[in-house]
Protein backbone atom coordinates (compact mmCIF):
# COMPACT_ATOMS: atom_id res chain seq x y z
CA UNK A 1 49.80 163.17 115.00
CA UNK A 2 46.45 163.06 116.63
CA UNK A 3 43.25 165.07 115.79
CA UNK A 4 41.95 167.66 117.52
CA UNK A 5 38.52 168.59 117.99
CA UNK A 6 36.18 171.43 119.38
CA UNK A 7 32.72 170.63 120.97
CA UNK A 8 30.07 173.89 121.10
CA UNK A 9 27.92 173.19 124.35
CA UNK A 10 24.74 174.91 123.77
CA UNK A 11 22.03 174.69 126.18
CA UNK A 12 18.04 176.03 124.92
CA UNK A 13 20.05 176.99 121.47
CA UNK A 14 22.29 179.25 123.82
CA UNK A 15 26.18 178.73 123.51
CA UNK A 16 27.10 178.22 126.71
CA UNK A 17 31.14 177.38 126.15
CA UNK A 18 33.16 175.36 124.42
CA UNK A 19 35.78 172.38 124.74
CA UNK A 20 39.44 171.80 123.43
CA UNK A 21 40.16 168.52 122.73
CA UNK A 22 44.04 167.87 121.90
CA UNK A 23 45.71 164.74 123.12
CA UNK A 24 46.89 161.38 121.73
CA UNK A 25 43.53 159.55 122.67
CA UNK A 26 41.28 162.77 121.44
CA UNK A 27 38.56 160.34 119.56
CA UNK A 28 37.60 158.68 122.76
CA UNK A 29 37.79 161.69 124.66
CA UNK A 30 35.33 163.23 121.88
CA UNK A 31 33.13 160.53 122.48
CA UNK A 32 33.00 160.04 126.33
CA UNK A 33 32.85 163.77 126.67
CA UNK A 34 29.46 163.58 123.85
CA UNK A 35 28.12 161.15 125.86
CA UNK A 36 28.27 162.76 129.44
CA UNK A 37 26.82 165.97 127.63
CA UNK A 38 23.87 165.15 125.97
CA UNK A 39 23.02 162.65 128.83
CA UNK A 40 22.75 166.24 130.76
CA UNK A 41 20.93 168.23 128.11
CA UNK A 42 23.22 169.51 126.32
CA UNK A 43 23.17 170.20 122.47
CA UNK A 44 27.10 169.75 121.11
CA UNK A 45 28.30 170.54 117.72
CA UNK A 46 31.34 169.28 116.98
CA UNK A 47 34.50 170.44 114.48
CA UNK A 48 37.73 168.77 113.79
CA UNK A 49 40.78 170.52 113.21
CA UNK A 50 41.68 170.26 109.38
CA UNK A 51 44.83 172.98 109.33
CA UNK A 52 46.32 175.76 111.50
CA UNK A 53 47.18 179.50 111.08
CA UNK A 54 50.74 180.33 112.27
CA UNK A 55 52.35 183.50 113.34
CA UNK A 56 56.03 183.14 112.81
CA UNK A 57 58.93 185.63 113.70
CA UNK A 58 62.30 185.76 111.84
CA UNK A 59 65.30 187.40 113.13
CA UNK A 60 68.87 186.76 112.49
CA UNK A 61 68.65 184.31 115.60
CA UNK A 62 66.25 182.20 112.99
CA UNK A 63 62.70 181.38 112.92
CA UNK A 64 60.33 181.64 115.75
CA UNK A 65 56.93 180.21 116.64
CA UNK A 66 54.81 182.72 117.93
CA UNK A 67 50.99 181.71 117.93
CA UNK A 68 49.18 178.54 116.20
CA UNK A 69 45.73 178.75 116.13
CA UNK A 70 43.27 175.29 114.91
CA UNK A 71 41.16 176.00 112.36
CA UNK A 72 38.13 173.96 112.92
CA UNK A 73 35.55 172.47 110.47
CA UNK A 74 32.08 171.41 111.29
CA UNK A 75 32.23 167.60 111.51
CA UNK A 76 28.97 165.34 111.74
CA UNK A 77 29.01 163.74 114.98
């Protein structure tokens, strides 16, 4: 499985968005994405994924995925 990772963009110590990283070739995405950022600016913190929360339904059909949600922690980047 590949990591995930979330990049605050903050411009003048404002949050201006944020970024979803989840694919098979996150780590250079995390870095190419850093790099075209800061080179216009931008301030990025960055978290990696380290679990998820899950809502899960259960009926007599079985178990059902509802919702998964990343649950980020700061990472030093």
């Amino acid at each position: 499985m590949h990591a995930q990772y979330r990049i605050d963009i903050l411009k003048d110590g404002a949050l201006w968005g944020a970024l979803h990283i989840d694919h098979p070739q996150s780590e250079a995405a995390l870095h190419e994405m850093l790099a075209v950022l800061r080179g216009q600016g931008y301030t990025c913190r960055v978290m990696q994924a380290s679990g998820e929360r899950r809502l899960l339904e259960s009926t007599p059909a079985g178990v059902s995925l509802l919702f998964r949600e990343p649950i980020f922690q700061a990472r030093a980047d």
